[in-house]
PDB file of N, CA and C in Angstrom:
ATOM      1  N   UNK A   1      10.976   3.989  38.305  1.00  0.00           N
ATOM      2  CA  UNK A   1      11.064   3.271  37.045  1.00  0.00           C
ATOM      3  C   UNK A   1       9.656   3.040  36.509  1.00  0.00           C
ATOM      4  N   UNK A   2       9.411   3.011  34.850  1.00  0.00           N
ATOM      5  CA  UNK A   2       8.572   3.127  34.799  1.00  0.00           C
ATOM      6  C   UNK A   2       7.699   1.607  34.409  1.00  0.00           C
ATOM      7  N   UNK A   3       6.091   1.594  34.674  1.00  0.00           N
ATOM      8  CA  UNK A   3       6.060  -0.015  34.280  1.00  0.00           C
ATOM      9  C   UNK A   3       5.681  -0.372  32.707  1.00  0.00           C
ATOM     10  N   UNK A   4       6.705  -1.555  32.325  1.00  0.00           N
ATOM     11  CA  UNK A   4       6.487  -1.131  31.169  1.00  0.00           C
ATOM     12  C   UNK A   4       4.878  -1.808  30.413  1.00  0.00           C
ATOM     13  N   UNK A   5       4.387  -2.251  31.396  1.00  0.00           N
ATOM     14  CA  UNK A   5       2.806  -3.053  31.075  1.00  0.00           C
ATOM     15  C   UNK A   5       2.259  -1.663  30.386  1.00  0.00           C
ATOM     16  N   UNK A   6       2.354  -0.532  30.978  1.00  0.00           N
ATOM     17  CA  UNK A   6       1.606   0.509  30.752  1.00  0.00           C
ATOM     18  C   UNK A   6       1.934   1.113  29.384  1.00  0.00           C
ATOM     19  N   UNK A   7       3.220   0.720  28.443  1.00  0.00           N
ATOM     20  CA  UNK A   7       3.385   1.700  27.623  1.00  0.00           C
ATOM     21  C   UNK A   7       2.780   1.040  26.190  1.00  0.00           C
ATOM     22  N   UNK A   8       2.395   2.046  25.444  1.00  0.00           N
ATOM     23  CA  UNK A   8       1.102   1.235  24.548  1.00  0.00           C
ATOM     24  C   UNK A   8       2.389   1.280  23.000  1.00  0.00           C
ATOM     25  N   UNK A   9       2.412   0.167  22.715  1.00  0.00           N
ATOM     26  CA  UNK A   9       3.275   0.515  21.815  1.00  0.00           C
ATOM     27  C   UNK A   9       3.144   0.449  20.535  1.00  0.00           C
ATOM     28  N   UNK A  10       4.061   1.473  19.470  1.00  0.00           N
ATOM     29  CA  UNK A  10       3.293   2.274  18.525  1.00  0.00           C
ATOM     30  C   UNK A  10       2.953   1.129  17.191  1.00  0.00           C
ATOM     31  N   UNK A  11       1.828   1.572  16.839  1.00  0.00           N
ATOM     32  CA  UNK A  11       1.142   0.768  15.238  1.00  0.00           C
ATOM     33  C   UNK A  11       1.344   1.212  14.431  1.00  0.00           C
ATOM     34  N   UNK A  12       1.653   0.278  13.731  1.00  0.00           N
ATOM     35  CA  UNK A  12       1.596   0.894  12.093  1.00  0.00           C
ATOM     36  C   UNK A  12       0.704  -0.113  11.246  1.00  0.00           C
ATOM     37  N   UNK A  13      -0.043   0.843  10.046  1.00  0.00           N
ATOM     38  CA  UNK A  13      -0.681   0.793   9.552  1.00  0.00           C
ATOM     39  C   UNK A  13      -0.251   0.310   8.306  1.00  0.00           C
ATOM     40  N   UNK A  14      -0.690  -0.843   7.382  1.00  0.00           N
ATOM     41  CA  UNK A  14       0.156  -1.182   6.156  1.00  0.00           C
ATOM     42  C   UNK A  14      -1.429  -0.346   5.593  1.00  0.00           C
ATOM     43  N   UNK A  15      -1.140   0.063   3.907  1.00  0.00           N
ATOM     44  CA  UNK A  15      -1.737   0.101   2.768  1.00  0.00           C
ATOM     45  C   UNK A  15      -0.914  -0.075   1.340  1.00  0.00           C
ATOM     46  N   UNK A  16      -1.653  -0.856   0.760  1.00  0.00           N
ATOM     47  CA  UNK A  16      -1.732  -1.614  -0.866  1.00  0.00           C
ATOM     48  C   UNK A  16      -2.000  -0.789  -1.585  1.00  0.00           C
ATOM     49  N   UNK A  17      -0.762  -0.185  -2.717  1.00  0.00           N
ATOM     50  CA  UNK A  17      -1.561   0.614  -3.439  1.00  0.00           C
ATOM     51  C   UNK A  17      -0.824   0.012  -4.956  1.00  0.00           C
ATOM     52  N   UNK A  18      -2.086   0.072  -5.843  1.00  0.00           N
ATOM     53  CA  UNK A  18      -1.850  -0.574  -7.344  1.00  0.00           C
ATOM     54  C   UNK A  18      -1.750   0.661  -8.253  1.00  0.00           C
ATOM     55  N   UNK A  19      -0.754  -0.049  -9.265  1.00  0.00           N
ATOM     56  CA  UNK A  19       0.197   1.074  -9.904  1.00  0.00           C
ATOM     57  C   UNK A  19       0.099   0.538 -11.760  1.00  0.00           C
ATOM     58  N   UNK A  20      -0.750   1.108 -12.345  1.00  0.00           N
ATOM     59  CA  UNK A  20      -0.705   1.029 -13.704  1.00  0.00           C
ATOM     60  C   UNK A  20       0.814   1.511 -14.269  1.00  0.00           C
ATOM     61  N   UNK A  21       1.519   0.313 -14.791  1.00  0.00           N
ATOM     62  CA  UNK A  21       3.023   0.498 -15.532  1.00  0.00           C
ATOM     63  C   UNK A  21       3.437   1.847 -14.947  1.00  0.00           C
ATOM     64  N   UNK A  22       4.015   1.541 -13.767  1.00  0.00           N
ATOM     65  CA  UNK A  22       4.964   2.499 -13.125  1.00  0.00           C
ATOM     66  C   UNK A  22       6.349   2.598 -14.062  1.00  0.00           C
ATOM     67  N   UNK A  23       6.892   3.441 -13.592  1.00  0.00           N
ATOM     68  CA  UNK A  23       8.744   3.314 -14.356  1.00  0.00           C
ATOM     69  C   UNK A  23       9.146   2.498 -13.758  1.00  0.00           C
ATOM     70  N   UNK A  24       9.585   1.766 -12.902  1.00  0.00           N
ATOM     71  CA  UNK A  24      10.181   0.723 -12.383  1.00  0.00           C
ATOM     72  C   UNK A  24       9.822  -0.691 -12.940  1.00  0.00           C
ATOM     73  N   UNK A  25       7.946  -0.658 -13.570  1.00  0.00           N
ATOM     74  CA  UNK A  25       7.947  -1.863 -14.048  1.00  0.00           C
ATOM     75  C   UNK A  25       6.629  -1.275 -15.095  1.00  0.00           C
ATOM     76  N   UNK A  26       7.471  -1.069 -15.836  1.00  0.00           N
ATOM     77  CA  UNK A  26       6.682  -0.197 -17.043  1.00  0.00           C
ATOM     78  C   UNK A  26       5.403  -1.022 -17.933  1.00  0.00           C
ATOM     79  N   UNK A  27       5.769  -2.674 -17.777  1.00  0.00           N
ATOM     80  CA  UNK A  27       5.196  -3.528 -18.448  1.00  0.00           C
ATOM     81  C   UNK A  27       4.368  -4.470 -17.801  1.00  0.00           C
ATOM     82  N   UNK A  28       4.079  -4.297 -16.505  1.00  0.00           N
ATOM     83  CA  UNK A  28       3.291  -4.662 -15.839  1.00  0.00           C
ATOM     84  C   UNK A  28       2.616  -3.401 -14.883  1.00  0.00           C
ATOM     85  N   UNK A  29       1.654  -4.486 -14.449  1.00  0.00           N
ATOM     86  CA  UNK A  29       0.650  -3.720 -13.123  1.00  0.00           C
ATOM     87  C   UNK A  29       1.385  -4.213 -12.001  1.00  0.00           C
ATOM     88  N   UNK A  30       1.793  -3.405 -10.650  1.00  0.00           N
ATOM     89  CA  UNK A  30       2.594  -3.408 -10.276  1.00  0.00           C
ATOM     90  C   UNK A  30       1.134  -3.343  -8.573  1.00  0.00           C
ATOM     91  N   UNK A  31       1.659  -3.900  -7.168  1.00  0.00           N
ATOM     92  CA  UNK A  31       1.281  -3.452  -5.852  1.00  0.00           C
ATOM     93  C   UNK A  31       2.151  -3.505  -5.235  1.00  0.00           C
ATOM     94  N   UNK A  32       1.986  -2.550  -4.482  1.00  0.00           N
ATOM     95  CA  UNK A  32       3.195  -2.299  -2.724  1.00  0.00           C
ATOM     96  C   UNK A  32       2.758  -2.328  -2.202  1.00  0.00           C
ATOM     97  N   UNK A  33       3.316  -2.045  -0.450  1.00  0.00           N
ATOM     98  CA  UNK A  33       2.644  -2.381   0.374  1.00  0.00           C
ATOM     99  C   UNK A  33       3.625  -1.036   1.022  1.00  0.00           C
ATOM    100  N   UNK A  34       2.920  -0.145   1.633  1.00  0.00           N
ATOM    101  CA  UNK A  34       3.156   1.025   2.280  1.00  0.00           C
ATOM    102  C   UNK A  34       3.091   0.489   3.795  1.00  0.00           C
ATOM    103  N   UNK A  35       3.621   0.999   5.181  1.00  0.00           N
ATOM    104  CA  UNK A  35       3.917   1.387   6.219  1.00  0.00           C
ATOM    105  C   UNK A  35       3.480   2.730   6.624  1.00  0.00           C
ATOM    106  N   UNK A  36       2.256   2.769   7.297  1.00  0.00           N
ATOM    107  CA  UNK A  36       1.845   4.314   8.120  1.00  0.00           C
ATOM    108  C   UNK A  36       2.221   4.134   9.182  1.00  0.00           C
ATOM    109  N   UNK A  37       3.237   4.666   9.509  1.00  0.00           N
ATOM    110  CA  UNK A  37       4.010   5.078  11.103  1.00  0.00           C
ATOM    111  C   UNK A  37       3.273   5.589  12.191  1.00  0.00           C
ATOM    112  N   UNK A  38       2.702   6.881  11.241  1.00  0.00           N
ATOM    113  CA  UNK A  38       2.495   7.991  12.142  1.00  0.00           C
ATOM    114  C   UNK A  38       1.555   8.346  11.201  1.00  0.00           C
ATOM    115  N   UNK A  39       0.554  10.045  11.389  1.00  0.00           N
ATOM    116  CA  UNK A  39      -0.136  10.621  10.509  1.00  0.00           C
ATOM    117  C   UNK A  39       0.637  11.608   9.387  1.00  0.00           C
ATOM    118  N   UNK A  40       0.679  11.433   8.443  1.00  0.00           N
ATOM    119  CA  UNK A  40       1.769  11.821   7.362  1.00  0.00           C
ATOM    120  C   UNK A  40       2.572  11.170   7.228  1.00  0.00           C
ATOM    121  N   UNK A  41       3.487   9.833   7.889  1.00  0.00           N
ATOM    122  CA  UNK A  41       4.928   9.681   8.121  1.00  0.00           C
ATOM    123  C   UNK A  41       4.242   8.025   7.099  1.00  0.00           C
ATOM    124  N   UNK A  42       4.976   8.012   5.840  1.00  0.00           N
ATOM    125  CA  UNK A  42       4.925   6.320   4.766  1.00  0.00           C
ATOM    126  C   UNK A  42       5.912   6.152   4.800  1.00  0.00           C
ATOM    127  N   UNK A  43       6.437   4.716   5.168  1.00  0.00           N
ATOM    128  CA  UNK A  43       7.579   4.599   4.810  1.00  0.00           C
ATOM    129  C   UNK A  43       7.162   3.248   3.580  1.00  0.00           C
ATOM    130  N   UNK A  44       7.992   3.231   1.869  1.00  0.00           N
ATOM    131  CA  UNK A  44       7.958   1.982   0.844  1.00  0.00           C
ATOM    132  C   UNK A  44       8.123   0.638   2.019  1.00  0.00           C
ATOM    133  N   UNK A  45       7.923  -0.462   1.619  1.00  0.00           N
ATOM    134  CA  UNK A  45       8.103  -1.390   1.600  1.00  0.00           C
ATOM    135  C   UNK A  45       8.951  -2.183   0.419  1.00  0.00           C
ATOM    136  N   UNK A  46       9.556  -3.653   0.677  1.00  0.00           N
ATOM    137  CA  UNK A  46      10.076  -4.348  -0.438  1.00  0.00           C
ATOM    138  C   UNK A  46       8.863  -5.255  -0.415  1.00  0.00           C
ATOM    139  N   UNK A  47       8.078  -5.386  -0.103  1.00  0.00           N
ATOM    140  CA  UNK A  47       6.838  -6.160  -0.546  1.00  0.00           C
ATOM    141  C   UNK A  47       5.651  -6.141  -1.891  1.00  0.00           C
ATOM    142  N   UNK A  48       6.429  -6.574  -3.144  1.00  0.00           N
ATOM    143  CA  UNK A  48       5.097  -6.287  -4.224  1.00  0.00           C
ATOM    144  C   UNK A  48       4.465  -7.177  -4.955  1.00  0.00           C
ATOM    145  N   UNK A  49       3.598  -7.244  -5.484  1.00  0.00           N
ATOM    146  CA  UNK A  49       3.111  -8.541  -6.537  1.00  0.00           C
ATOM    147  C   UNK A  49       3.249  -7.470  -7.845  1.00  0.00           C
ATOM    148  N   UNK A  50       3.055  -8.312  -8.837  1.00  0.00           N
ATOM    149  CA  UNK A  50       3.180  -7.996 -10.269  1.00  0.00           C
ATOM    150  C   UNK A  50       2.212  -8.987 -11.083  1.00  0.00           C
ATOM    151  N   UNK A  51       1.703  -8.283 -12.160  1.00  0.00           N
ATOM    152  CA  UNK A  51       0.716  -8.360 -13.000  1.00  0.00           C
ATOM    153  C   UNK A  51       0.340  -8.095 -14.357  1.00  0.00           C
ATOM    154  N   UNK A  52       0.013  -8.969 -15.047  1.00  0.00           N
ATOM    155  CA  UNK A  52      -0.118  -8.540 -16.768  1.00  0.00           C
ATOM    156  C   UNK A  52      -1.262  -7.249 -16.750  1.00  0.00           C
ATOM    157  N   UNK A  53      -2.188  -7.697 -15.737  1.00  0.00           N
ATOM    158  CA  UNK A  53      -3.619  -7.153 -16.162  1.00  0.00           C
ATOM    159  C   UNK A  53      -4.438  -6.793 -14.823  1.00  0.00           C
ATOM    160  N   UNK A  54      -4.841  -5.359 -14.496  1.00  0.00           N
ATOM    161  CA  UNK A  54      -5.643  -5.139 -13.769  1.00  0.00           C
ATOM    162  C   UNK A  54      -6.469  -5.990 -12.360  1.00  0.00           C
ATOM    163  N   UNK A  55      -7.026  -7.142 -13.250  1.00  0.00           N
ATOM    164  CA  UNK A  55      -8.031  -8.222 -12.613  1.00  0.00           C
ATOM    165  C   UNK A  55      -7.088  -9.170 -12.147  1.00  0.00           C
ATOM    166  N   UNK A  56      -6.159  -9.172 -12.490  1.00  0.00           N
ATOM    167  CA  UNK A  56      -4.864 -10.554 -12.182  1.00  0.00           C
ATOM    168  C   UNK A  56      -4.088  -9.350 -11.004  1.00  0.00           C
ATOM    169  N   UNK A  57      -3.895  -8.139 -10.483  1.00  0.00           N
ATOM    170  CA  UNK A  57      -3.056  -7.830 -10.170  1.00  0.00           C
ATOM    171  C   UNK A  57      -3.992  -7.711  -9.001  1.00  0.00           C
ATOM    172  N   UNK A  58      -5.309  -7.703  -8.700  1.00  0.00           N
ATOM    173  CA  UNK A  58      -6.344  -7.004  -7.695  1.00  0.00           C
ATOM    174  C   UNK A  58      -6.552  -8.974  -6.774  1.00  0.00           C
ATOM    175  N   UNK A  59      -6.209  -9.931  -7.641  1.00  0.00           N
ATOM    176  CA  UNK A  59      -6.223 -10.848  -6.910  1.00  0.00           C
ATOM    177  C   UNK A  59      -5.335 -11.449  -6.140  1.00  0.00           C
ATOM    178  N   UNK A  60      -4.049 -10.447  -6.179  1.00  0.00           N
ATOM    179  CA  UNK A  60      -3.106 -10.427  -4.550  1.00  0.00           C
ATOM    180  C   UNK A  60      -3.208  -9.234  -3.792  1.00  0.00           C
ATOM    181  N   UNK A  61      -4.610  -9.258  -3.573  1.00  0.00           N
ATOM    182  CA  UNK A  61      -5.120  -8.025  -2.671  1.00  0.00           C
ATOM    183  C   UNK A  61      -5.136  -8.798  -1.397  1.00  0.00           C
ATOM    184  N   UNK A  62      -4.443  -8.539  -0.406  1.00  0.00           N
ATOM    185  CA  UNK A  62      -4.923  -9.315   0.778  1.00  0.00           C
ATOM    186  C   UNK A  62      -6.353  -9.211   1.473  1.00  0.00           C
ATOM    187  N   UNK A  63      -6.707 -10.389   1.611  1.00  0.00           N
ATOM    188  CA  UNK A  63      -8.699 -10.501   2.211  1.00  0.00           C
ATOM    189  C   UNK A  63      -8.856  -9.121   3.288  1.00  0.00           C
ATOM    190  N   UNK A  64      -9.738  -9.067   3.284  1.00  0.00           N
ATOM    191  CA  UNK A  64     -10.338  -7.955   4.269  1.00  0.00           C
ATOM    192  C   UNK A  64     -10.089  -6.774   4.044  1.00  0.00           C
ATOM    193  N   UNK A  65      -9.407  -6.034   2.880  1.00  0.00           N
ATOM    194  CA  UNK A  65      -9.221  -4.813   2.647  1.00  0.00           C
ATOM    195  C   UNK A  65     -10.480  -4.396   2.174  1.00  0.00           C
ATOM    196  N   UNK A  66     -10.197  -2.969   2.621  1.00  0.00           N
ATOM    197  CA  UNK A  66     -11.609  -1.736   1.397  1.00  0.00           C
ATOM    198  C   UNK A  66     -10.822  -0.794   0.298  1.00  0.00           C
ATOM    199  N   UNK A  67     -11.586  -0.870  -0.288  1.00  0.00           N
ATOM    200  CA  UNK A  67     -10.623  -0.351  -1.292  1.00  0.00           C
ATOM    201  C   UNK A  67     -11.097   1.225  -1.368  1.00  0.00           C
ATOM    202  N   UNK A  68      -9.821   2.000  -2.091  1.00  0.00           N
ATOM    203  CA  UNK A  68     -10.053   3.888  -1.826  1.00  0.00           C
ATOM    204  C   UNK A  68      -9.876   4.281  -3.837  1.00  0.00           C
ATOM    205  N   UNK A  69     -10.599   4.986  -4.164  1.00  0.00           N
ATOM    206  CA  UNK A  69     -10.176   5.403  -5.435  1.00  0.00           C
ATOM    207  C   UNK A  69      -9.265   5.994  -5.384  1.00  0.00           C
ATOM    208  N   UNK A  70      -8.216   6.199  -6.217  1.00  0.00           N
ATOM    209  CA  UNK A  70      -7.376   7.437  -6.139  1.00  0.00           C
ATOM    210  C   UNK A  70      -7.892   8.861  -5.867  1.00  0.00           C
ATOM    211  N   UNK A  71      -7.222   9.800  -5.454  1.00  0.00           N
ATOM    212  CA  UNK A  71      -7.515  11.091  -5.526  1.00  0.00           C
ATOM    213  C   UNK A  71      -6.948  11.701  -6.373  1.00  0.00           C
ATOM    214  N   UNK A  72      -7.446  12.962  -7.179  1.00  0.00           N
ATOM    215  CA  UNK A  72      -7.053  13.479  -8.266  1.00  0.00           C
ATOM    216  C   UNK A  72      -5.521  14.091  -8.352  1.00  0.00           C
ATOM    217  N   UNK A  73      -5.237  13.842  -6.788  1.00  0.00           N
ATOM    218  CA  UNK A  73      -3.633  14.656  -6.741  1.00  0.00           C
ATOM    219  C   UNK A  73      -2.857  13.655  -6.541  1.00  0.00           C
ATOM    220  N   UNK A  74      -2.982  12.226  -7.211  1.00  0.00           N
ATOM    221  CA  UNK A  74      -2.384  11.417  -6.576  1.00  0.00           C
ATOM    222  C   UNK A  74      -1.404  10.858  -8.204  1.00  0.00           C
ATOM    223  N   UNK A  75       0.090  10.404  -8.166  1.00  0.00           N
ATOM    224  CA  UNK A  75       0.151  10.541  -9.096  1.00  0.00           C
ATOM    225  C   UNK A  75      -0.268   9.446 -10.362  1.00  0.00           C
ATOM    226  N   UNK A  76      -0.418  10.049 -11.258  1.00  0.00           N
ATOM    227  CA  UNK A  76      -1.329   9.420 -12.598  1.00  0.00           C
ATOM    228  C   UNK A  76      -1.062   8.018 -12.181  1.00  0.00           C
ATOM    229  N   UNK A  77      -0.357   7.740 -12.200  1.00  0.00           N
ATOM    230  CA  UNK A  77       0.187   5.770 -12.450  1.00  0.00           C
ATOM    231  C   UNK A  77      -0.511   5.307 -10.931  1.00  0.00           C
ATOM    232  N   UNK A  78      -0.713   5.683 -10.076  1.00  0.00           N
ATOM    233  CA  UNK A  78      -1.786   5.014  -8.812  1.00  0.00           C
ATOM    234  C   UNK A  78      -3.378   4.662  -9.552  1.00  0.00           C
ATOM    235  N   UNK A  79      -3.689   3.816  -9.449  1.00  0.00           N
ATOM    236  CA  UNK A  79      -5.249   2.930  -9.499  1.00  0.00           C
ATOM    237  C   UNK A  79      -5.945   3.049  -8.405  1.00  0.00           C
ATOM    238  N   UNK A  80      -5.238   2.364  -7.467  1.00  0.00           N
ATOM    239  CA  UNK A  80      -6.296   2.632  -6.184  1.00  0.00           C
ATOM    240  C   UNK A  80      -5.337   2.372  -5.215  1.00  0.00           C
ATOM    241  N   UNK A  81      -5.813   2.512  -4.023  1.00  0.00           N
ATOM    242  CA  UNK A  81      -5.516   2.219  -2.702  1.00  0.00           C
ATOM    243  C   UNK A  81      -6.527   1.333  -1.731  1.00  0.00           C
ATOM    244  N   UNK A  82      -5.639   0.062  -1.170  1.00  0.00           N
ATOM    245  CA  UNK A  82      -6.108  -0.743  -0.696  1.00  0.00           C
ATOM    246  C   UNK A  82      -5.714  -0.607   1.203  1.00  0.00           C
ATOM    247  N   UNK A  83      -6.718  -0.407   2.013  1.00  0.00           N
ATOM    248  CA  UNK A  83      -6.764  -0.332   3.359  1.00  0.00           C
ATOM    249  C   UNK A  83      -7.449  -1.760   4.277  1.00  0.00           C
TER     250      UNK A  83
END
């Protein structure tokens, strides 16, 4: 049998990513909160804040994040990504 002190068990990684008027909330600035499982593997979250404005939506950034610019393949309505 095996012990289970030894088995390292698996992490996941949250990231914040802010969403200029998505379709879901066309009239606001919108954040989620993503789940990294694995390498490739996101699963959504129901976790978001909402926002009139950019600067109001970046101040339910949770402390200690760094923030990632988007990448050019990322789609249009992403702002940034928060790690």
């Amino acid at each position: 049998m095996e012990d289970d002190s030894t088995v390292t068990p698996h992490l996941v990684m949250s990231q914040w990513v802010i969403y200029d008027h998505p379709r879901d909330f066309p009239d606001k600035y919108m954040m989620r909160r993503w789940e990294i499982r694995e390498p490739g593997v996101m699963q959504m979250t129901d976790d978001i804040a909402l926002a009139n404005t950019l600067e109001e939506i970046r101040l339910s950034v949770p402390p200690g994040l760094f923030c990632l610019e988007r990448f050019k393949d990322d789609d249009p309505c992403i702002v940034e990504v928060w790690l």
